[in-house]
C-alpha atoms as a PDB file:
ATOM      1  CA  UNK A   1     126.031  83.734 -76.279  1.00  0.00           C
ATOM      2  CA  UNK A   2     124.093  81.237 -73.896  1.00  0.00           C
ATOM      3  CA  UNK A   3     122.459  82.348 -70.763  1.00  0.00           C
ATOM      4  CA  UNK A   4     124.235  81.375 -67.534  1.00  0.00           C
ATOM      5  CA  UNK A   5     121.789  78.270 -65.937  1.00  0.00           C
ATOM      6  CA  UNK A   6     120.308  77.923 -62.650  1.00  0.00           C
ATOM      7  CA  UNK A   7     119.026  74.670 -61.929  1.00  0.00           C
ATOM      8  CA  UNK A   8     116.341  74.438 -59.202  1.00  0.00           C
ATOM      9  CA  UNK A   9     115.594  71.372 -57.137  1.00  0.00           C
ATOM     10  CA  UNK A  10     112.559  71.230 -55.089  1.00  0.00           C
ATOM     11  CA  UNK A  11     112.608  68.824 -52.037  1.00  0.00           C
ATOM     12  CA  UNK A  12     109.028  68.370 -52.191  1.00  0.00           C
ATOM     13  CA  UNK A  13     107.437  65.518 -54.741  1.00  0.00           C
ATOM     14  CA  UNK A  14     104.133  66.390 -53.471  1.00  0.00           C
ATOM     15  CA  UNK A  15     101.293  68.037 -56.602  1.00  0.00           C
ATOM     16  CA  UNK A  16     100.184  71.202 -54.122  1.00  0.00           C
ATOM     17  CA  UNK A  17     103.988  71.644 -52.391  1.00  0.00           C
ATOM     18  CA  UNK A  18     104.340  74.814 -50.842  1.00  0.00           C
ATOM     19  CA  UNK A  19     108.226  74.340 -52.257  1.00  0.00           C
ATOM     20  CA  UNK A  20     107.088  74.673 -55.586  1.00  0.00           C
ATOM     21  CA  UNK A  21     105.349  77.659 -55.539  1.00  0.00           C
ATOM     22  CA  UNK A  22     107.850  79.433 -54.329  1.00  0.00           C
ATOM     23  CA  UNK A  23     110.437  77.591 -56.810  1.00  0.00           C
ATOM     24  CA  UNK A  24     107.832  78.354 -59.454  1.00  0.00           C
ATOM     25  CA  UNK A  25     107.652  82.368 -58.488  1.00  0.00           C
ATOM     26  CA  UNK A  26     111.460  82.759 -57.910  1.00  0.00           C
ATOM     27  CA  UNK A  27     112.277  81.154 -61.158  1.00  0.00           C
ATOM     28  CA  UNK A  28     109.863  83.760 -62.821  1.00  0.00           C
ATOM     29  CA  UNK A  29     112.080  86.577 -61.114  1.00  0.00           C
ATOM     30  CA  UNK A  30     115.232  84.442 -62.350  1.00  0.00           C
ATOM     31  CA  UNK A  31     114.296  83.668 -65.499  1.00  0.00           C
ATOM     32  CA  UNK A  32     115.025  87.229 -67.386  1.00  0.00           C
ATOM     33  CA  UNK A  33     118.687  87.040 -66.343  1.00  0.00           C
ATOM     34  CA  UNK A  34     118.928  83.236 -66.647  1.00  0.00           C
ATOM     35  CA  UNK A  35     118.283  79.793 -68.307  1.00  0.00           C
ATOM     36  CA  UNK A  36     116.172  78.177 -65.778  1.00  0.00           C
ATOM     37  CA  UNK A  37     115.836  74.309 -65.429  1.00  0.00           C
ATOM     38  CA  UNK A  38     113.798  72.614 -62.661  1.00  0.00           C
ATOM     39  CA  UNK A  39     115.663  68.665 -62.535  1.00  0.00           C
ATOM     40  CA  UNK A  40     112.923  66.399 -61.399  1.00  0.00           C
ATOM     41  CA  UNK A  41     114.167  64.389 -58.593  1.00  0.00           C
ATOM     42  CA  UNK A  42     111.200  61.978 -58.278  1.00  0.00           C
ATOM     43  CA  UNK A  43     112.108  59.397 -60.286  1.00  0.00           C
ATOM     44  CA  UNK A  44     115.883  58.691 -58.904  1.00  0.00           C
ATOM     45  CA  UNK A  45     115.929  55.109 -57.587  1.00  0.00           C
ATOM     46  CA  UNK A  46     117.629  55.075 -54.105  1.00  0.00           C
ATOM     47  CA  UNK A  47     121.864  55.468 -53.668  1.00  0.00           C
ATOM     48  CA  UNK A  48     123.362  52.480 -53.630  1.00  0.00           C
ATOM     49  CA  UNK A  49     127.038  52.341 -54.099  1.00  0.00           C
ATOM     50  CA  UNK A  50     126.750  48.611 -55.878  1.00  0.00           C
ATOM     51  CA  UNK A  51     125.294  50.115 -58.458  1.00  0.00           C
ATOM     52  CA  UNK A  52     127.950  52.370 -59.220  1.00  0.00           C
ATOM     53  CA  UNK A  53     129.367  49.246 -61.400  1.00  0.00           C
ATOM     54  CA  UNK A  54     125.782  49.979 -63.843  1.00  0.00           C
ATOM     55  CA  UNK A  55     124.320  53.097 -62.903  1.00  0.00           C
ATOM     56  CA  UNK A  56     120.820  53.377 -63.250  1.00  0.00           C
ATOM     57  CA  UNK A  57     119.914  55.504 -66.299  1.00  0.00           C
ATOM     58  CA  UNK A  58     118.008  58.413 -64.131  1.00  0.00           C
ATOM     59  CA  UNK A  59     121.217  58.571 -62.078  1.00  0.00           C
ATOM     60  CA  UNK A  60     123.266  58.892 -65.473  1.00  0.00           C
ATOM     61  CA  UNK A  61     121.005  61.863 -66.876  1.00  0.00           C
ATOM     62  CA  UNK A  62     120.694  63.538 -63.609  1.00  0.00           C
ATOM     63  CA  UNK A  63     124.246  63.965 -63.151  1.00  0.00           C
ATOM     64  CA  UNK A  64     124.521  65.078 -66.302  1.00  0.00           C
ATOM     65  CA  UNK A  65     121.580  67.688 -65.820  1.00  0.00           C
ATOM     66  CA  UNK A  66     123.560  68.869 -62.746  1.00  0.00           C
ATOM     67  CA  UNK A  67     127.370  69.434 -64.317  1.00  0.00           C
ATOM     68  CA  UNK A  68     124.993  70.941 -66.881  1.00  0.00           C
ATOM     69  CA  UNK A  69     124.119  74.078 -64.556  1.00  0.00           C
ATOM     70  CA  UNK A  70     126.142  76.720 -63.693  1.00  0.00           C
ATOM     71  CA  UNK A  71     124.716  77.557 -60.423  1.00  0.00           C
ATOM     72  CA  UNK A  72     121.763  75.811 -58.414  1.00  0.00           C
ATOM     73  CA  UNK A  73     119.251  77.070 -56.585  1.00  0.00           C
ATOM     74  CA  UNK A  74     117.279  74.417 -53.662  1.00  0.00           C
ATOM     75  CA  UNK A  75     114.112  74.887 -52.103  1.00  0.00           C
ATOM     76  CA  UNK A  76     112.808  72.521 -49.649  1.00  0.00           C
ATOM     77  CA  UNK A  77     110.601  71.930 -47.003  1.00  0.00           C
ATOM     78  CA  UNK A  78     111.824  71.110 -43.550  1.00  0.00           C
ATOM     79  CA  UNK A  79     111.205  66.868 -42.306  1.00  0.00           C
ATOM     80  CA  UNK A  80     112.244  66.212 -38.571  1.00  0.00           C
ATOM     81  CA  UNK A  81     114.573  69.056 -38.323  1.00  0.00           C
ATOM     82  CA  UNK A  82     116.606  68.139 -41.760  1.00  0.00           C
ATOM     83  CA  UNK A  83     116.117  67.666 -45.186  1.00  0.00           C
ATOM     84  CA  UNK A  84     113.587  65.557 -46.895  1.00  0.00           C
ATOM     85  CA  UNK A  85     114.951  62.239 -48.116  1.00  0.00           C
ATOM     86  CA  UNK A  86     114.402  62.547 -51.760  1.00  0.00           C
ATOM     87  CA  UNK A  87     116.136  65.647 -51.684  1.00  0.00           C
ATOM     88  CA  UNK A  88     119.166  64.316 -49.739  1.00  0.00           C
ATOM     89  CA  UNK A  89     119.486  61.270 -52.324  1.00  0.00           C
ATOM     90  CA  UNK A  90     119.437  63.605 -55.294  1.00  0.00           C
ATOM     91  CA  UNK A  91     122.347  65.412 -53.810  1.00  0.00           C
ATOM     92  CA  UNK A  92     124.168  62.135 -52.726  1.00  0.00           C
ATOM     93  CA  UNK A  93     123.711  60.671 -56.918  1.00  0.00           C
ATOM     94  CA  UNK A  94     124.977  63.987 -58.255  1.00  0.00           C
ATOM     95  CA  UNK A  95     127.793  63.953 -55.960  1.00  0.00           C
ATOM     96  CA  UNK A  96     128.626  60.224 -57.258  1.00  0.00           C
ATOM     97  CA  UNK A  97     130.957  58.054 -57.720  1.00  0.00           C
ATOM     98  CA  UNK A  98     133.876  59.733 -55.668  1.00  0.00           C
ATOM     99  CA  UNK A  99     135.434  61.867 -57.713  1.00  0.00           C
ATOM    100  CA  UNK A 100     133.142  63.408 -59.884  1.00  0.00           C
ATOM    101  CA  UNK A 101     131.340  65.434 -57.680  1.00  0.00           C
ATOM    102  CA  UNK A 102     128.658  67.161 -60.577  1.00  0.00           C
ATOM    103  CA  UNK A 103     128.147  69.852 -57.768  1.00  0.00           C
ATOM    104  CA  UNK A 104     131.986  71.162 -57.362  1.00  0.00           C
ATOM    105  CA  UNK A 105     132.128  75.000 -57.591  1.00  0.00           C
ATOM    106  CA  UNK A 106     128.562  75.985 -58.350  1.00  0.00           C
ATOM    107  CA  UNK A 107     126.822  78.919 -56.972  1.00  0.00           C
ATOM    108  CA  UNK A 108     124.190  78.356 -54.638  1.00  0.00           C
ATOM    109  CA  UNK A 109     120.924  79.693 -52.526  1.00  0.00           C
ATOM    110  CA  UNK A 110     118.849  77.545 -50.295  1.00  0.00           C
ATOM    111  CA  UNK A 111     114.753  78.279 -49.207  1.00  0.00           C
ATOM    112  CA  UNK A 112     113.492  76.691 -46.680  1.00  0.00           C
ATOM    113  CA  UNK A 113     110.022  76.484 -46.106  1.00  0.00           C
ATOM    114  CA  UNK A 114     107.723  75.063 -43.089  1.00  0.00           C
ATOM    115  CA  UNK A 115     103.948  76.024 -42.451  1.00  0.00           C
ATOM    116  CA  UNK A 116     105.521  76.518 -38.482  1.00  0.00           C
ATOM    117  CA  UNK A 117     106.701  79.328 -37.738  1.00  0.00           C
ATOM    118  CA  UNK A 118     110.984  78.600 -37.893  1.00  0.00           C
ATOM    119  CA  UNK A 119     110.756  78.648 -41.831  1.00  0.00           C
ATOM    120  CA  UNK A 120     112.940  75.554 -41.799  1.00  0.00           C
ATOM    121  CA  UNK A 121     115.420  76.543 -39.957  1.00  0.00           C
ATOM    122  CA  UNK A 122     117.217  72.587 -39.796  1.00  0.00           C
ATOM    123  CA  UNK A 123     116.594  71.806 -43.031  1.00  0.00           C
ATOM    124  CA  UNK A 124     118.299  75.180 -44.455  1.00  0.00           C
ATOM    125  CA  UNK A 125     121.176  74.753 -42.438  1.00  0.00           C
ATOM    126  CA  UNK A 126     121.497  70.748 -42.839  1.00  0.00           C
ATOM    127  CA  UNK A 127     121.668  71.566 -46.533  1.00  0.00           C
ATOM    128  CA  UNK A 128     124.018  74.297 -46.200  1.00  0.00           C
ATOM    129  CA  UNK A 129     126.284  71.286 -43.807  1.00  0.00           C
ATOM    130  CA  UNK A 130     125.974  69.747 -46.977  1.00  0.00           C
ATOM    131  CA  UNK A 131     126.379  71.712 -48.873  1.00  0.00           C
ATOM    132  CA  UNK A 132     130.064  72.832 -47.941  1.00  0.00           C
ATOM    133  CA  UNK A 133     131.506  69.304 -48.219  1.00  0.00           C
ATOM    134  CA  UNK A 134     130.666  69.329 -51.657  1.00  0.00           C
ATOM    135  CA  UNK A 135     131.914  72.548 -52.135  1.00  0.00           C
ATOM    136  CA  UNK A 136     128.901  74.069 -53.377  1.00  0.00           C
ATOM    137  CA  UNK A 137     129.222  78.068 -52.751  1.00  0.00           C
ATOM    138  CA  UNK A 138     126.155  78.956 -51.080  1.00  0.00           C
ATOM    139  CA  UNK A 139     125.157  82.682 -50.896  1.00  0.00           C
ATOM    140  CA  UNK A 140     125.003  83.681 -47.193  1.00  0.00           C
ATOM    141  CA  UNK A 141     122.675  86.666 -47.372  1.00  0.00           C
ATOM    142  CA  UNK A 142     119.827  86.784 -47.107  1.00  0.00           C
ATOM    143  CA  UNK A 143     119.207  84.037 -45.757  1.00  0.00           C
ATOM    144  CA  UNK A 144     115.695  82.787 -46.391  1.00  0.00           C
ATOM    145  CA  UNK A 145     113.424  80.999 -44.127  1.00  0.00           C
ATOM    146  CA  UNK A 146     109.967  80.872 -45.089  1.00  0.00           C
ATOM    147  CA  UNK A 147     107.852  80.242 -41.888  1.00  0.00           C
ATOM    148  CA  UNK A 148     103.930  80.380 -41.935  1.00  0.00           C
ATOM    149  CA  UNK A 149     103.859  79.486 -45.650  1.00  0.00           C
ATOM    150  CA  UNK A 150     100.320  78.270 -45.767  1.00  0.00           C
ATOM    151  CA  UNK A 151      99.122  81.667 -45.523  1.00  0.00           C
ATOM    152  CA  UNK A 152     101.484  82.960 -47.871  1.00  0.00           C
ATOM    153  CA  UNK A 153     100.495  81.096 -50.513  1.00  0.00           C
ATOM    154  CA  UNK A 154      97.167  80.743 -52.785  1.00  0.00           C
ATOM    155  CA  UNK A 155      96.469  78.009 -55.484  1.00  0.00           C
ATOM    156  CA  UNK A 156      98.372  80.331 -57.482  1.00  0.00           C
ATOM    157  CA  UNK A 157     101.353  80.673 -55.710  1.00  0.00           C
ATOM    158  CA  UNK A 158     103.299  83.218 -53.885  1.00  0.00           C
ATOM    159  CA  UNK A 159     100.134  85.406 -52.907  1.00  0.00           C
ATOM    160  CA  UNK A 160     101.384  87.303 -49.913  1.00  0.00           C
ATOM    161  CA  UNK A 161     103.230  90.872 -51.101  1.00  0.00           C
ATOM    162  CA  UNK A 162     105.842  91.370 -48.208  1.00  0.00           C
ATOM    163  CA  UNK A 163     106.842  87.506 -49.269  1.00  0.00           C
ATOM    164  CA  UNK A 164     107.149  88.315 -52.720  1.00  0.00           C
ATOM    165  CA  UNK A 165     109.429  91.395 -51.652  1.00  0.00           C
ATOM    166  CA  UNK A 166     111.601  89.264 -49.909  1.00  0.00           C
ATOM    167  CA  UNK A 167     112.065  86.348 -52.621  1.00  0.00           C
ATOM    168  CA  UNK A 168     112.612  89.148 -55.033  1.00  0.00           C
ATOM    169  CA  UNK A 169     115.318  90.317 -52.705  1.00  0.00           C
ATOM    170  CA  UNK A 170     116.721  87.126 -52.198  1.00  0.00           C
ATOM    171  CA  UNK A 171     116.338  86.664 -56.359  1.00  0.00           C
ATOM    172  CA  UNK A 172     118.615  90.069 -57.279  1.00  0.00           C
ATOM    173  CA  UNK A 173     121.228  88.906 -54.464  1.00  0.00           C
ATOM    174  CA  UNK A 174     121.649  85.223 -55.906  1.00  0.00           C
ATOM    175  CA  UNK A 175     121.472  86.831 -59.024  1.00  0.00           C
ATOM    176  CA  UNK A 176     124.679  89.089 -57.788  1.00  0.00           C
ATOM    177  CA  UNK A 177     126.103  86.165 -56.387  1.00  0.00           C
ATOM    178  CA  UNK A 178     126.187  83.928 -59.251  1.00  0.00           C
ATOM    179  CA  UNK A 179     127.645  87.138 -61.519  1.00  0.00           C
ATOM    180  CA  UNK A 180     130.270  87.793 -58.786  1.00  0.00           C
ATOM    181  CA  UNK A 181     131.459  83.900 -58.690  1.00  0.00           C
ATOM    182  CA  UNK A 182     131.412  83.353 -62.615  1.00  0.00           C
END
């Protein structure tokens, strides 16, 4: 019998991103439980309905990466009070052409992350705006905010304890969450 999958996006391309070590330690906590895929956003060309006619190939294999998944699990960092762009496009190709939304019924979580001290606040719930039009059930509680995250972190990721207690938290309820909507 296969695992159930969790696909994680990170909305951070950047080497160092604070978003990935916290992807990186979550999917550790995830990964007993589940088949864990991280889809790599970076190299999705921009949406552009025209070329719905010839999709680009990244487009094709990302949407198949996402109907793929049976839940997914986003982690971003916060730009101007919303989500980063690259993050935002990956969601608009996987939800491409109308239709064949590739996100439709998954289970979801959402970490936001900022080094200020409102953990992302926007960005979470832009993504959670989001996030309902496309019907993607997102898991309400806890709901995670990471503020401060440059001190919570080390070059070898999640280094402060009462932030690994809450991602573990946050970990067991998605966990729950996903079990409880399959």
């Amino acid at each position: 019998m296969n695992k159930t999958s969790v696909g994680i996006l990170t909305g951070s391309l950047r080497r160092e991103s604070f978003s990935r070590k916290t992807a990186l330690y979550l999917a550790g906590l995830l990964e007993e439980r589940f088949e864990v895929r991280f889809f790599d956003i970076a190299p999705l060309e921009m949406y552009n309905q025209d070329l719905e006619s010839d999709p680009p190939q990244s487009w094709l294999r990302f949407r198949e990466q996402v109907k793929a998944a049976d839940a997914v699990l986003f982690v971003t960092p916060e730009y101007n009070r919303s989500l980063p762009p690259v993050l935002k496009n990956a969601i608009d190709i996987a939800s491409r052409p109308y239709g064949a939304n590739a996100w439709s019924g998954k289970p979801g979580a959402v970490v936001s992350i900022s080094p200020g001290g409102i953990g992302g606040f926007g960005a979470n719930h832009h993504l959670r705006q989001v996030a309902a039009v496309l019907n993607i059930h997102m898991l309400q509680q806890p709901e995670a905010y990471l503020g401060g995250i440059a001190g919570l972190t080390d070059e070898n990721g999640i280094a402060d304890e009462s932030a690994r207690e809450f991602l573990q938290k946050l970990a067991k309820a998605f966990a729950e969450w996903i079990d409880r909507l399959a």
